[in-house]
C-alpha atoms as a PDB file:
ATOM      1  CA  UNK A   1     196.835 320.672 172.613  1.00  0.00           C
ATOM      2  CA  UNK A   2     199.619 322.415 170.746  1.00  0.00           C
ATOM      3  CA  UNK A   3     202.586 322.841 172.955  1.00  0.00           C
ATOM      4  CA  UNK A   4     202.944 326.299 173.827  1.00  0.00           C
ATOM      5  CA  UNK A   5     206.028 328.393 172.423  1.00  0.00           C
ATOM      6  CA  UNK A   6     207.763 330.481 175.317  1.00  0.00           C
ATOM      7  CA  UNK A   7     209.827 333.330 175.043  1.00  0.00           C
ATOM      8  CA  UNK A   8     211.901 334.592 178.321  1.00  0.00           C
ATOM      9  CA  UNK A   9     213.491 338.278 178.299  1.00  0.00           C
ATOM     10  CA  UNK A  10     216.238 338.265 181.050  1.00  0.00           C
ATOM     11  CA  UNK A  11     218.429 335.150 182.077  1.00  0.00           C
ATOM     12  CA  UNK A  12     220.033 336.494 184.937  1.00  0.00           C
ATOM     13  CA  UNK A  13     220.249 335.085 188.507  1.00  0.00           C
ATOM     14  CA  UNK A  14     216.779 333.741 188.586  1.00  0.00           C
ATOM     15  CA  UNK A  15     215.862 334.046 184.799  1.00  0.00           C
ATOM     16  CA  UNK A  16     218.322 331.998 183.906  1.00  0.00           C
ATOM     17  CA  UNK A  17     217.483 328.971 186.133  1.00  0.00           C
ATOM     18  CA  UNK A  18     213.610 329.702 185.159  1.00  0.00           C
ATOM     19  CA  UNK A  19     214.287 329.138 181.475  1.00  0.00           C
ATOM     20  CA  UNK A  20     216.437 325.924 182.222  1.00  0.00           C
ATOM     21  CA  UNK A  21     212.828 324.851 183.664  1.00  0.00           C
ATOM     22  CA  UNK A  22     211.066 325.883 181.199  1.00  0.00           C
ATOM     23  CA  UNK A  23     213.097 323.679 178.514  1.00  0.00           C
ATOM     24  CA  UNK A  24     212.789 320.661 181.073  1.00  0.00           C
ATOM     25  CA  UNK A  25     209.463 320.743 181.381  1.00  0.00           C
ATOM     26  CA  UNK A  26     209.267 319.900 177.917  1.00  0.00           C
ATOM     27  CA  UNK A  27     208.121 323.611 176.946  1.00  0.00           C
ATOM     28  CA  UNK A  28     209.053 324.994 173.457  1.00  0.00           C
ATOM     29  CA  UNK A  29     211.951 327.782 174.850  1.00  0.00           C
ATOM     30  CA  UNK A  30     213.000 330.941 173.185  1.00  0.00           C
ATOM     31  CA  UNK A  31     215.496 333.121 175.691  1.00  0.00           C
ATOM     32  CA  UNK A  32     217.449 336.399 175.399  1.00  0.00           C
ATOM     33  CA  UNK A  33     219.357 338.574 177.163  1.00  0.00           C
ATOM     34  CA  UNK A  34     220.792 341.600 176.530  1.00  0.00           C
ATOM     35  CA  UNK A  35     224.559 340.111 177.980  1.00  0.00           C
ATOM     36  CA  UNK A  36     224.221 337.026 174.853  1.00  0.00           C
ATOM     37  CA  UNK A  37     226.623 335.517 176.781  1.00  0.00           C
ATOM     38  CA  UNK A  38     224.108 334.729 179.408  1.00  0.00           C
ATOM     39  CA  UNK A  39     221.635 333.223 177.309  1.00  0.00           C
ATOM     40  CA  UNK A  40     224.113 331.166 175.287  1.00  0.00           C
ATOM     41  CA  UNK A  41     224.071 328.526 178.061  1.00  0.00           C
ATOM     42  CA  UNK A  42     220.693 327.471 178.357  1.00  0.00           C
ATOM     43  CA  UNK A  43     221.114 326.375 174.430  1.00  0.00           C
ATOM     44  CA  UNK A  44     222.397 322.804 176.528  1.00  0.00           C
ATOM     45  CA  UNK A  45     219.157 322.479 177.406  1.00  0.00           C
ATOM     46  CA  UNK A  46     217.315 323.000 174.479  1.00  0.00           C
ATOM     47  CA  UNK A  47     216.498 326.763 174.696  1.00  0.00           C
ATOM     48  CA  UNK A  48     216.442 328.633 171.131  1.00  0.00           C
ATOM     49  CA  UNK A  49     218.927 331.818 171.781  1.00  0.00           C
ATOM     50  CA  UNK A  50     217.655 334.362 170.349  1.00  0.00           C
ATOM     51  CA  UNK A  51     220.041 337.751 169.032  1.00  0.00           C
ATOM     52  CA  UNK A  52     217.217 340.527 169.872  1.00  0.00           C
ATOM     53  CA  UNK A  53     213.863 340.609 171.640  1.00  0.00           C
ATOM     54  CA  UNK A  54     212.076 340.997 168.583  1.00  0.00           C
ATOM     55  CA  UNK A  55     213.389 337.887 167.267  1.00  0.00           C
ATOM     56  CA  UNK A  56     213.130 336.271 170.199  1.00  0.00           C
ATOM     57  CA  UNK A  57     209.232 337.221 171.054  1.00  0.00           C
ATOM     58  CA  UNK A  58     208.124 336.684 167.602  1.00  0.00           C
ATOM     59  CA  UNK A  59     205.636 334.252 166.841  1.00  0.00           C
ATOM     60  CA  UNK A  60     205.140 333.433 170.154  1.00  0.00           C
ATOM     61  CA  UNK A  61     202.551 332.902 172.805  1.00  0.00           C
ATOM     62  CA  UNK A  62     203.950 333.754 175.729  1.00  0.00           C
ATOM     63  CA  UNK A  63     206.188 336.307 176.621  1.00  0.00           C
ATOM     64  CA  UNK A  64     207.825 336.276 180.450  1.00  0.00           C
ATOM     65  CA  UNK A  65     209.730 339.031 181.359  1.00  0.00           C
ATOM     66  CA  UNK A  66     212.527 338.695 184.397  1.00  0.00           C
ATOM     67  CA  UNK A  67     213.605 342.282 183.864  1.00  0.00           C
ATOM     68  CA  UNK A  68     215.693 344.044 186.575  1.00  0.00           C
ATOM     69  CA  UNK A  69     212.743 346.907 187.086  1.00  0.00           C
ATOM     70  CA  UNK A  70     209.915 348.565 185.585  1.00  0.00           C
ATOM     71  CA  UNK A  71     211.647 351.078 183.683  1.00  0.00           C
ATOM     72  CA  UNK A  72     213.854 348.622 182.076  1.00  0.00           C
ATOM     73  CA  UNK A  73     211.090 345.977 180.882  1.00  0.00           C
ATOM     74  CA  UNK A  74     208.743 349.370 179.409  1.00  0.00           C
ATOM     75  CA  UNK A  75     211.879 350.406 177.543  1.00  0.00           C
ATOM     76  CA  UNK A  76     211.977 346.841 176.389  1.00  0.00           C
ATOM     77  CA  UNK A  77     208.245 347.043 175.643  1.00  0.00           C
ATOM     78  CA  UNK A  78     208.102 350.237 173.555  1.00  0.00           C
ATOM     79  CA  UNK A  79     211.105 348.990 171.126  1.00  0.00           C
ATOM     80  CA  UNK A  80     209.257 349.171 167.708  1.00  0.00           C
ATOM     81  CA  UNK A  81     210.510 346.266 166.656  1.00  0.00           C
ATOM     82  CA  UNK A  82     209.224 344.026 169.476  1.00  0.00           C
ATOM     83  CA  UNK A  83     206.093 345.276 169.663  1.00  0.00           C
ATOM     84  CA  UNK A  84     205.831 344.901 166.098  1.00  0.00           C
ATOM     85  CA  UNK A  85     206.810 341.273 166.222  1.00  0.00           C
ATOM     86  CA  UNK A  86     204.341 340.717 168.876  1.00  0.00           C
ATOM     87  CA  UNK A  87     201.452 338.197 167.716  1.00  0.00           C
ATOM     88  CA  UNK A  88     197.484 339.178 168.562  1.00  0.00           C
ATOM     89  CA  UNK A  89     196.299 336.944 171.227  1.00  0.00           C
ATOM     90  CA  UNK A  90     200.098 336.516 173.299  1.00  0.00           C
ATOM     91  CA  UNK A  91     199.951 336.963 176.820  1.00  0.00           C
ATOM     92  CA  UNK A  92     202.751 338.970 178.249  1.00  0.00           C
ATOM     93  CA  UNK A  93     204.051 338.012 182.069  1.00  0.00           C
ATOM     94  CA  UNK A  94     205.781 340.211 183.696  1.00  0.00           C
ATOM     95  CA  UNK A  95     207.887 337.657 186.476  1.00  0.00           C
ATOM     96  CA  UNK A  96     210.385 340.790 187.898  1.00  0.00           C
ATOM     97  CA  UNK A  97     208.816 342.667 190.063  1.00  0.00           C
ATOM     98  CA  UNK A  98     207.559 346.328 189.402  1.00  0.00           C
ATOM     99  CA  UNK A  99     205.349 349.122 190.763  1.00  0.00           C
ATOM    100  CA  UNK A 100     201.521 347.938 190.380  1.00  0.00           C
ATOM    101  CA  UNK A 101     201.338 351.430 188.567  1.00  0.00           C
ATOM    102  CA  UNK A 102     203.993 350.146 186.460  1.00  0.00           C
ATOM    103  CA  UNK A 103     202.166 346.648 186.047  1.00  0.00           C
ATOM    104  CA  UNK A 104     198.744 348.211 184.601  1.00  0.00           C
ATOM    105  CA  UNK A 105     200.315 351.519 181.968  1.00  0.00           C
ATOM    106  CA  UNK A 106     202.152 347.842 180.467  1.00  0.00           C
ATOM    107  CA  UNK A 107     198.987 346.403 180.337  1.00  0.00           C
ATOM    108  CA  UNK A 108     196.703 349.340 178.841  1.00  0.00           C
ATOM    109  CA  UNK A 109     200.287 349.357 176.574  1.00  0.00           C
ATOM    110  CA  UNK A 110     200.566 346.102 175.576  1.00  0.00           C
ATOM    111  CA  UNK A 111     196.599 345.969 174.910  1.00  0.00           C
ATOM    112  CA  UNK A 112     196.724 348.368 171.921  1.00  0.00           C
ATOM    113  CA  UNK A 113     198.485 345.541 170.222  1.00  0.00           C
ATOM    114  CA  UNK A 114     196.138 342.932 171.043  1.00  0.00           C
ATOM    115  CA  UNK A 115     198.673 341.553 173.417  1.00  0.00           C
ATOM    116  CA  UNK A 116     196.968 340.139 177.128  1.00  0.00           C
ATOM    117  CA  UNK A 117     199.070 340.827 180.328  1.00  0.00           C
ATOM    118  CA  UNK A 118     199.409 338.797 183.532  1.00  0.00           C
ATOM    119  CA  UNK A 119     201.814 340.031 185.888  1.00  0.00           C
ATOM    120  CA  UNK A 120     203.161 337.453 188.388  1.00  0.00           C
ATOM    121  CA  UNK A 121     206.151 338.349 190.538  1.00  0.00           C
ATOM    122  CA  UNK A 122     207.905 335.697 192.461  1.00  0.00           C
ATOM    123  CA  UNK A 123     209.613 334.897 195.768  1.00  0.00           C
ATOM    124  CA  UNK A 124     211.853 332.158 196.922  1.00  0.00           C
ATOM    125  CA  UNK A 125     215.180 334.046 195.481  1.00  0.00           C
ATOM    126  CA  UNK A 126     218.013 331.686 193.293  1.00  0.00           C
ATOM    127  CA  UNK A 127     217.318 328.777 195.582  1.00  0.00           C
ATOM    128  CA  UNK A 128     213.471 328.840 194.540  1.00  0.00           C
ATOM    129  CA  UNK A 129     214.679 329.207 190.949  1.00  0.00           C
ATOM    130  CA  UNK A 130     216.920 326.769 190.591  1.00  0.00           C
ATOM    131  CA  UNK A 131     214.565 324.379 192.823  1.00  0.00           C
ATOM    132  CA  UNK A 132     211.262 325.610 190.654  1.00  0.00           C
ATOM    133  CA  UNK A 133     210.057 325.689 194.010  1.00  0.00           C
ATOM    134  CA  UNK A 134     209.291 329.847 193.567  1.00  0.00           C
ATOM    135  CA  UNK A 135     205.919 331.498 195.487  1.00  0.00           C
ATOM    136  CA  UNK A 136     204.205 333.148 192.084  1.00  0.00           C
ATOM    137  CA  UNK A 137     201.443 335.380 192.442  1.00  0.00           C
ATOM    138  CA  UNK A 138     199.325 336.416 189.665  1.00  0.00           C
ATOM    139  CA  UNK A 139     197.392 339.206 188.782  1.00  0.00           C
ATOM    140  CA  UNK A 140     194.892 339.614 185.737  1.00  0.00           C
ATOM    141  CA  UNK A 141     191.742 337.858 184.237  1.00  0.00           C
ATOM    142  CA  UNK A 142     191.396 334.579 185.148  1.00  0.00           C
ATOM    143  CA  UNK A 143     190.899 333.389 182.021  1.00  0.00           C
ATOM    144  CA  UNK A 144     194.816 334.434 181.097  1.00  0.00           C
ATOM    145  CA  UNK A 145     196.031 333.239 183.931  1.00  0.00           C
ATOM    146  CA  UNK A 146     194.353 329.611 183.118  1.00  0.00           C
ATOM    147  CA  UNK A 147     196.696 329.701 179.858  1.00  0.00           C
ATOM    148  CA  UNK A 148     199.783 330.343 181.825  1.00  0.00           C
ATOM    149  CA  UNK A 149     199.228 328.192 184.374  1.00  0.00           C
ATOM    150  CA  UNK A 150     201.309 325.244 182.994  1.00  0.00           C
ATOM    151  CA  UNK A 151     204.092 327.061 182.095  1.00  0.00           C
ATOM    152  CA  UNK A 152     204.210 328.897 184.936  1.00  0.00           C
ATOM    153  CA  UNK A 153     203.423 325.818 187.315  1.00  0.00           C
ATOM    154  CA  UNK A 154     207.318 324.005 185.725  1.00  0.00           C
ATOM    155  CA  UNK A 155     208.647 327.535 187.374  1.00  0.00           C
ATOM    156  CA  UNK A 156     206.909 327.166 190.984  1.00  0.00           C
ATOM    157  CA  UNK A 157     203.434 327.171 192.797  1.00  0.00           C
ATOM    158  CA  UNK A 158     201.199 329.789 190.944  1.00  0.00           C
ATOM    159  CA  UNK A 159     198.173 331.468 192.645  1.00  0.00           C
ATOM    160  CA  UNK A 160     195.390 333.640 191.177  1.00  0.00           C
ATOM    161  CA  UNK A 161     195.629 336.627 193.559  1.00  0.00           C
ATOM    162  CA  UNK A 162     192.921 339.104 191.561  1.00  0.00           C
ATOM    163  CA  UNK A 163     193.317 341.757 188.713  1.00  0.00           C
ATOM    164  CA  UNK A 164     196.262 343.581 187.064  1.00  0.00           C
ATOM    165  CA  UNK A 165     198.655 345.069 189.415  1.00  0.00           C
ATOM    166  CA  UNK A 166     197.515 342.362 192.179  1.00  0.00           C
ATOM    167  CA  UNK A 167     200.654 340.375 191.675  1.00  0.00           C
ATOM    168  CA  UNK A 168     202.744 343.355 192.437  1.00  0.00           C
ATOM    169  CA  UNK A 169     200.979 344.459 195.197  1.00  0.00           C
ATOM    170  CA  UNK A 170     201.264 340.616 196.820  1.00  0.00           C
ATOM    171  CA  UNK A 171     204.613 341.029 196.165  1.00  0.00           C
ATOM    172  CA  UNK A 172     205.384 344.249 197.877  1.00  0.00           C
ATOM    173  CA  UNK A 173     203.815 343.029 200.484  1.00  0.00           C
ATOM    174  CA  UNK A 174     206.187 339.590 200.564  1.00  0.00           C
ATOM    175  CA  UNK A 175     209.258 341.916 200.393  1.00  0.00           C
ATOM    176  CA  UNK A 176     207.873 343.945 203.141  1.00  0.00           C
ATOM    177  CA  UNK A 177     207.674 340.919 205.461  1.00  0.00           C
ATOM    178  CA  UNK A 178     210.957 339.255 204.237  1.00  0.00           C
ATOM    179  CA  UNK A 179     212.940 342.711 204.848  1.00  0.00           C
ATOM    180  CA  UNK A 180     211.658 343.084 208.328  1.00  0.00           C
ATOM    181  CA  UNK A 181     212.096 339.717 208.940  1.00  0.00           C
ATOM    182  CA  UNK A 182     215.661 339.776 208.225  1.00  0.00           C
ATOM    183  CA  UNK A 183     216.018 342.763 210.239  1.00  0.00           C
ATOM    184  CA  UNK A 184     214.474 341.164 213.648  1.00  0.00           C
ATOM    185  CA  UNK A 185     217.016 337.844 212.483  1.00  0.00           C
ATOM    186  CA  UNK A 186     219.722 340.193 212.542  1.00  0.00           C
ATOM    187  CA  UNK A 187     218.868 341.564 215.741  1.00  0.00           C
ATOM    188  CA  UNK A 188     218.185 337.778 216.936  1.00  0.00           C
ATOM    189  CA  UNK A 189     221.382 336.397 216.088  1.00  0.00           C
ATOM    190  CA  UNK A 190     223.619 339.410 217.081  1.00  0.00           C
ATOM    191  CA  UNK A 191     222.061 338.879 220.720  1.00  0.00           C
ATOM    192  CA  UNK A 192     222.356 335.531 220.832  1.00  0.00           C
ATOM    193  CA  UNK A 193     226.265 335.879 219.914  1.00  0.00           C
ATOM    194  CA  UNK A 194     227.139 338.612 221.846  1.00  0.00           C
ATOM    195  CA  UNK A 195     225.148 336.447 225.289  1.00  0.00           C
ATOM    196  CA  UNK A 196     227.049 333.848 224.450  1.00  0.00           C
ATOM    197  CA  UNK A 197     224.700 331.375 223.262  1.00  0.00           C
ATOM    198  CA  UNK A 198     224.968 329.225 219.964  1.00  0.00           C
ATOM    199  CA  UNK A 199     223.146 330.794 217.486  1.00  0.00           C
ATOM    200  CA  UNK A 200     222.845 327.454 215.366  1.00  0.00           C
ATOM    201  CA  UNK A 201     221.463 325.480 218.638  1.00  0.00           C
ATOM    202  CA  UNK A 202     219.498 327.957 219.076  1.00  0.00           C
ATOM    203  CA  UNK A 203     218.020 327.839 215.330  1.00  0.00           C
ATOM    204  CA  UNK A 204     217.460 324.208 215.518  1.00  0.00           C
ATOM    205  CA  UNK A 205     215.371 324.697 219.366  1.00  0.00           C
ATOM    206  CA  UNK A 206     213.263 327.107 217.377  1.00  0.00           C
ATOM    207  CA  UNK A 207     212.229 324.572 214.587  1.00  0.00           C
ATOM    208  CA  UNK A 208     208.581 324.453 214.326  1.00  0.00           C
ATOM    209  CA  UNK A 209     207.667 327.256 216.902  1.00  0.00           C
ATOM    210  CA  UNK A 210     206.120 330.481 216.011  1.00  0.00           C
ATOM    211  CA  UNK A 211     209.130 331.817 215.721  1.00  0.00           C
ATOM    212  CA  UNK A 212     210.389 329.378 213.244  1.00  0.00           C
ATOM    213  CA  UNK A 213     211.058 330.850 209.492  1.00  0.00           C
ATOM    214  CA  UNK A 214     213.021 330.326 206.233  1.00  0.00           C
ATOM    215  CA  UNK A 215     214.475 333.200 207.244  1.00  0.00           C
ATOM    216  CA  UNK A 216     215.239 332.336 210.530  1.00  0.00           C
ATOM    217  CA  UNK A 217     217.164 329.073 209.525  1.00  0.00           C
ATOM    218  CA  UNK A 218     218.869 330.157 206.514  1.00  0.00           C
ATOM    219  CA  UNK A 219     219.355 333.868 206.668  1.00  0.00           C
ATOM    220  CA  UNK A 220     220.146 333.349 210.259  1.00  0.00           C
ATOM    221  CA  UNK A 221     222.812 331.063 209.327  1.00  0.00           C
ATOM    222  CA  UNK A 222     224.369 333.403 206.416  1.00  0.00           C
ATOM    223  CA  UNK A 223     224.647 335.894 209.101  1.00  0.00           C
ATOM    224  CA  UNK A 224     226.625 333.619 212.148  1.00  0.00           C
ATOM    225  CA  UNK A 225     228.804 332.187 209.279  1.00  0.00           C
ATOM    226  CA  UNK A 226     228.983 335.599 207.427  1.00  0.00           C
ATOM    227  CA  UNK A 227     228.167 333.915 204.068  1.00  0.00           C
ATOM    228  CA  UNK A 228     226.730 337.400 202.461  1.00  0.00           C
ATOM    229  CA  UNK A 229     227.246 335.724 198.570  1.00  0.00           C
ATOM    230  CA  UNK A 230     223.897 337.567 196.742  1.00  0.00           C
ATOM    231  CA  UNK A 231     220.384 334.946 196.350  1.00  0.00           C
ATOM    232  CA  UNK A 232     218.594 338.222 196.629  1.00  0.00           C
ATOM    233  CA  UNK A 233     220.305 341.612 196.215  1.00  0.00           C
ATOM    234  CA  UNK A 234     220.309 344.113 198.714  1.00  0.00           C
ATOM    235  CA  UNK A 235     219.650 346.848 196.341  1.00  0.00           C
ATOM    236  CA  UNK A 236     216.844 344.841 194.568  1.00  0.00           C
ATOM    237  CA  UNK A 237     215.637 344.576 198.001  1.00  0.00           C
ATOM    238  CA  UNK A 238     215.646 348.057 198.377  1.00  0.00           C
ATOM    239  CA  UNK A 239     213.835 348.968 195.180  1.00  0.00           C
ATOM    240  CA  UNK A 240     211.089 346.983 196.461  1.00  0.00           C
ATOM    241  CA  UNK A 241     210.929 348.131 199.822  1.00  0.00           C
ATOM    242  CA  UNK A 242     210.822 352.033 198.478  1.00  0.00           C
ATOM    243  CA  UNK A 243     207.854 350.678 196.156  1.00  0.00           C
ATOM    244  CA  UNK A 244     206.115 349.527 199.319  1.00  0.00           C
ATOM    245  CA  UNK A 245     206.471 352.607 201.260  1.00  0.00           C
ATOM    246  CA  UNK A 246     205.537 354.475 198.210  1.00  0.00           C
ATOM    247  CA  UNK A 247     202.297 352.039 197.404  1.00  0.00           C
ATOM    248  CA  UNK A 248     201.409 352.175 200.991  1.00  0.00           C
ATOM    249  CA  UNK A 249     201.858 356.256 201.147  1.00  0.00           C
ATOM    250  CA  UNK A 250     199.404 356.278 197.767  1.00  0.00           C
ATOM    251  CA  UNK A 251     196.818 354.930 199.990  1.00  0.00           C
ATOM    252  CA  UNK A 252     197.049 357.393 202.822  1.00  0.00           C
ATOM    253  CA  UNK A 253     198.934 354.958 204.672  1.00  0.00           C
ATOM    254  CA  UNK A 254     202.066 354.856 207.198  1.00  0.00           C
ATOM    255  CA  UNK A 255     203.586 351.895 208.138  1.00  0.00           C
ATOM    256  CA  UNK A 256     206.667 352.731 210.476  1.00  0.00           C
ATOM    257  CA  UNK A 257     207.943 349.350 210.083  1.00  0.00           C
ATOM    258  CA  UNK A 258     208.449 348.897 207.131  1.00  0.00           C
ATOM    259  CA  UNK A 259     209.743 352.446 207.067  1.00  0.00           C
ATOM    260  CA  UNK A 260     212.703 352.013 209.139  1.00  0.00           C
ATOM    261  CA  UNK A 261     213.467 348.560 207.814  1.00  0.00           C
ATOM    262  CA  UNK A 262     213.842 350.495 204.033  1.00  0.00           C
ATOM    263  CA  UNK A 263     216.193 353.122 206.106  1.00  0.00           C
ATOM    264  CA  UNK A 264     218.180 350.765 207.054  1.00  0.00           C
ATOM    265  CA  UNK A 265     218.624 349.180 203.885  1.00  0.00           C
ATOM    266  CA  UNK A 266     219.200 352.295 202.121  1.00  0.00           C
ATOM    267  CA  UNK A 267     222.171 352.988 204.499  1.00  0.00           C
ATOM    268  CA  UNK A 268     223.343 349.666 204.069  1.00  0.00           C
ATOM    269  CA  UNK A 269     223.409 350.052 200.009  1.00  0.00           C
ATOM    270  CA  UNK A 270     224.487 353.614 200.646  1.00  0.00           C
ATOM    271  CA  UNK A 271     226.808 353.986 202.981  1.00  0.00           C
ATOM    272  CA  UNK A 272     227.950 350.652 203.535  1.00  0.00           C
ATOM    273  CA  UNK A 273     228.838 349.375 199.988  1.00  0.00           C
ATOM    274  CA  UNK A 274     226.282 346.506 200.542  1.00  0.00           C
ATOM    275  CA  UNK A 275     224.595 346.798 197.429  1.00  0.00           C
ATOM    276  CA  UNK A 276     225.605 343.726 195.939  1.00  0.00           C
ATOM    277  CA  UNK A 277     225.433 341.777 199.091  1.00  0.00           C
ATOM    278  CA  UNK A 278     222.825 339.641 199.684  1.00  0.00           C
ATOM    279  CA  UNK A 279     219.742 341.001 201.314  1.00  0.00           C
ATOM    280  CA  UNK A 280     220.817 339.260 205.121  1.00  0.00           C
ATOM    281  CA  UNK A 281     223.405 341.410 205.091  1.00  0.00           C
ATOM    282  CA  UNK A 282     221.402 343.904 206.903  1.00  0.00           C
ATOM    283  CA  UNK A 283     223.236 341.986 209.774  1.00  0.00           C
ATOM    284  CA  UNK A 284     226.177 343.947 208.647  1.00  0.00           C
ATOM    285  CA  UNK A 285     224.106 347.231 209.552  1.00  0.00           C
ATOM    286  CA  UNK A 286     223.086 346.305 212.383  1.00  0.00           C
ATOM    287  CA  UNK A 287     226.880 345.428 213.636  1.00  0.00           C
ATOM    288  CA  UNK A 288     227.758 348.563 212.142  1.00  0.00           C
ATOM    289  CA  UNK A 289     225.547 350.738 214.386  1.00  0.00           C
ATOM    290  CA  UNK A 290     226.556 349.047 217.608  1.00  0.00           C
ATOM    291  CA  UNK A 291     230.224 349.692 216.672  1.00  0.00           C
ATOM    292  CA  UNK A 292     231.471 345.951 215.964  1.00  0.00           C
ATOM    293  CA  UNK A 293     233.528 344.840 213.720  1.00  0.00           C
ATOM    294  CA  UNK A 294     232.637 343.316 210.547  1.00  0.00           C
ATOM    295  CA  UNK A 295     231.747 339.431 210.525  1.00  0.00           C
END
């Protein structure tokens, strides 16, 4: 079998280390960006870096997107030139995460050309990047999602989880339990400081309980140490956490939650000037409403 000729649109935080993946996994590796000077790196490793997305899409058969939302990667999509350059028969992956609205008007898009869509958001942040360790779930035909597999398999652990728009929706639903997960972690650790225990002892007699998370051991350490330096954004957070609320409202439902964990982001990125932060620094909210000082 022909080896497969990639193209990757967006080589930021976790696009970048993606595409490095990509190129050592042996897979033929077209990037760009619309900062060049972020692609231009991963020509060390063997990527092709490509000027424009048209160039860099064209004559290829898979197209990954790691856009920073949906309306960015549709104003990508409807550049003339790109769709134009688009071969019959390419499967587009969308790898950012977007509204599952957003996920199938690309798809009925994107299928006037002849072009196949799989969308297939990730989680795992930089670390999972870097580590092609990342949690990708997939929505679309199975059939597309059998010609992906490899090359999305040298990026992380892929799973089928049903039509268009089911990635997304996984996905919300991952961002809904990391956020409020981070917010009980804050509340965790800020007890556990203010009794006096040690929060890290504590951690490590919580290893393998119920309790026990990725969140709880990592995040929890980010907030004793006050290590806030961005893996996931707060305001990327955010986005996704108003898509869930949104998604969930669309199907008559309320989750209260989820609700006041996206509050309390929103204040955070608002109010607080956490927006760049990384997404544990809802700690830094939490402090903030009991009247402490910052970490």
């Amino acid at each position: 079998m022909s080896v497969q000729k990639i193209a990757l649109l967006g080589t930021g935080l976790m696009g970048a280390p993606m595409a490095r993946n990509l190129c050592q996994a042996g897979m033929h590796t077209t990037v760009w960006n619309r900062t060049i000077a972020k692609a231009q790196p991963l020509a060390a490793f063997g990527a092709n870096v490509a000027k424009t997305a048209a160039e860099a899409v064209a004559g290829t058969d898979i197209v990954i997107s790691m856009l920073s939302d949906g309306p960015t990667g549709a104003l990508v999509q409807s550049d003339p030139e790109l769709r134009a350059a688009l071969r019959g028969g390419a499967i587009w992956v969308e790898m950012g995460s977007i509204k599952p609205e957003e996920a199938r008007a690309a798809a009925l898009s994107l299928e006037e050309l002849g072009v196949h869509y799989v969308d297939a958001p990730v989680s795992g942040g930089t670390k999972g990047a870097e580590e092609a360790s990342l949690a990708i779930m997939a929505g679309g035909a199975a059939e597309e999602f059998a010609t992906v597999t490899a090359a999305l398999s040298a990026m992380g652990r892929p799973v089928h989880v049903g039509p268009v728009g089911a990635g997304q929706l996984a996905k919300l639903a991952n961002q809904a339990i990391v956020g409020i997960t981070i917010a009980a972690v804050a509340e965790a650790m800020l007890m556990l400081q203010n009794g006096g225990a040690d929060p890290a002892a504590v951690r490590a007699a919580l290893k393998g309980g119920f309790a026990d998370s990725t969140i709880l051991q990592l995040h929890g350490a980010r907030m004793t140490t006050g290590d806030f330096t961005p893996g996931g954004l707060c305001t990327l957070q955010l986005k996704d956490l108003n898509n869930a609320v949104s998604e969930a409202e669309s199907f008559g439902l309320i989750l209260p939650t989820l609700i006041n964990t996206r509050d309390r982001f929103q204040r955070l990125v608002t109010k607080l000037d956490g927006a760049e932060l990384d997404h544990s620094a809802l700690y830094l909210e939490l402090r903030d409403q009991n009247g402490l000082d910052d970490v």
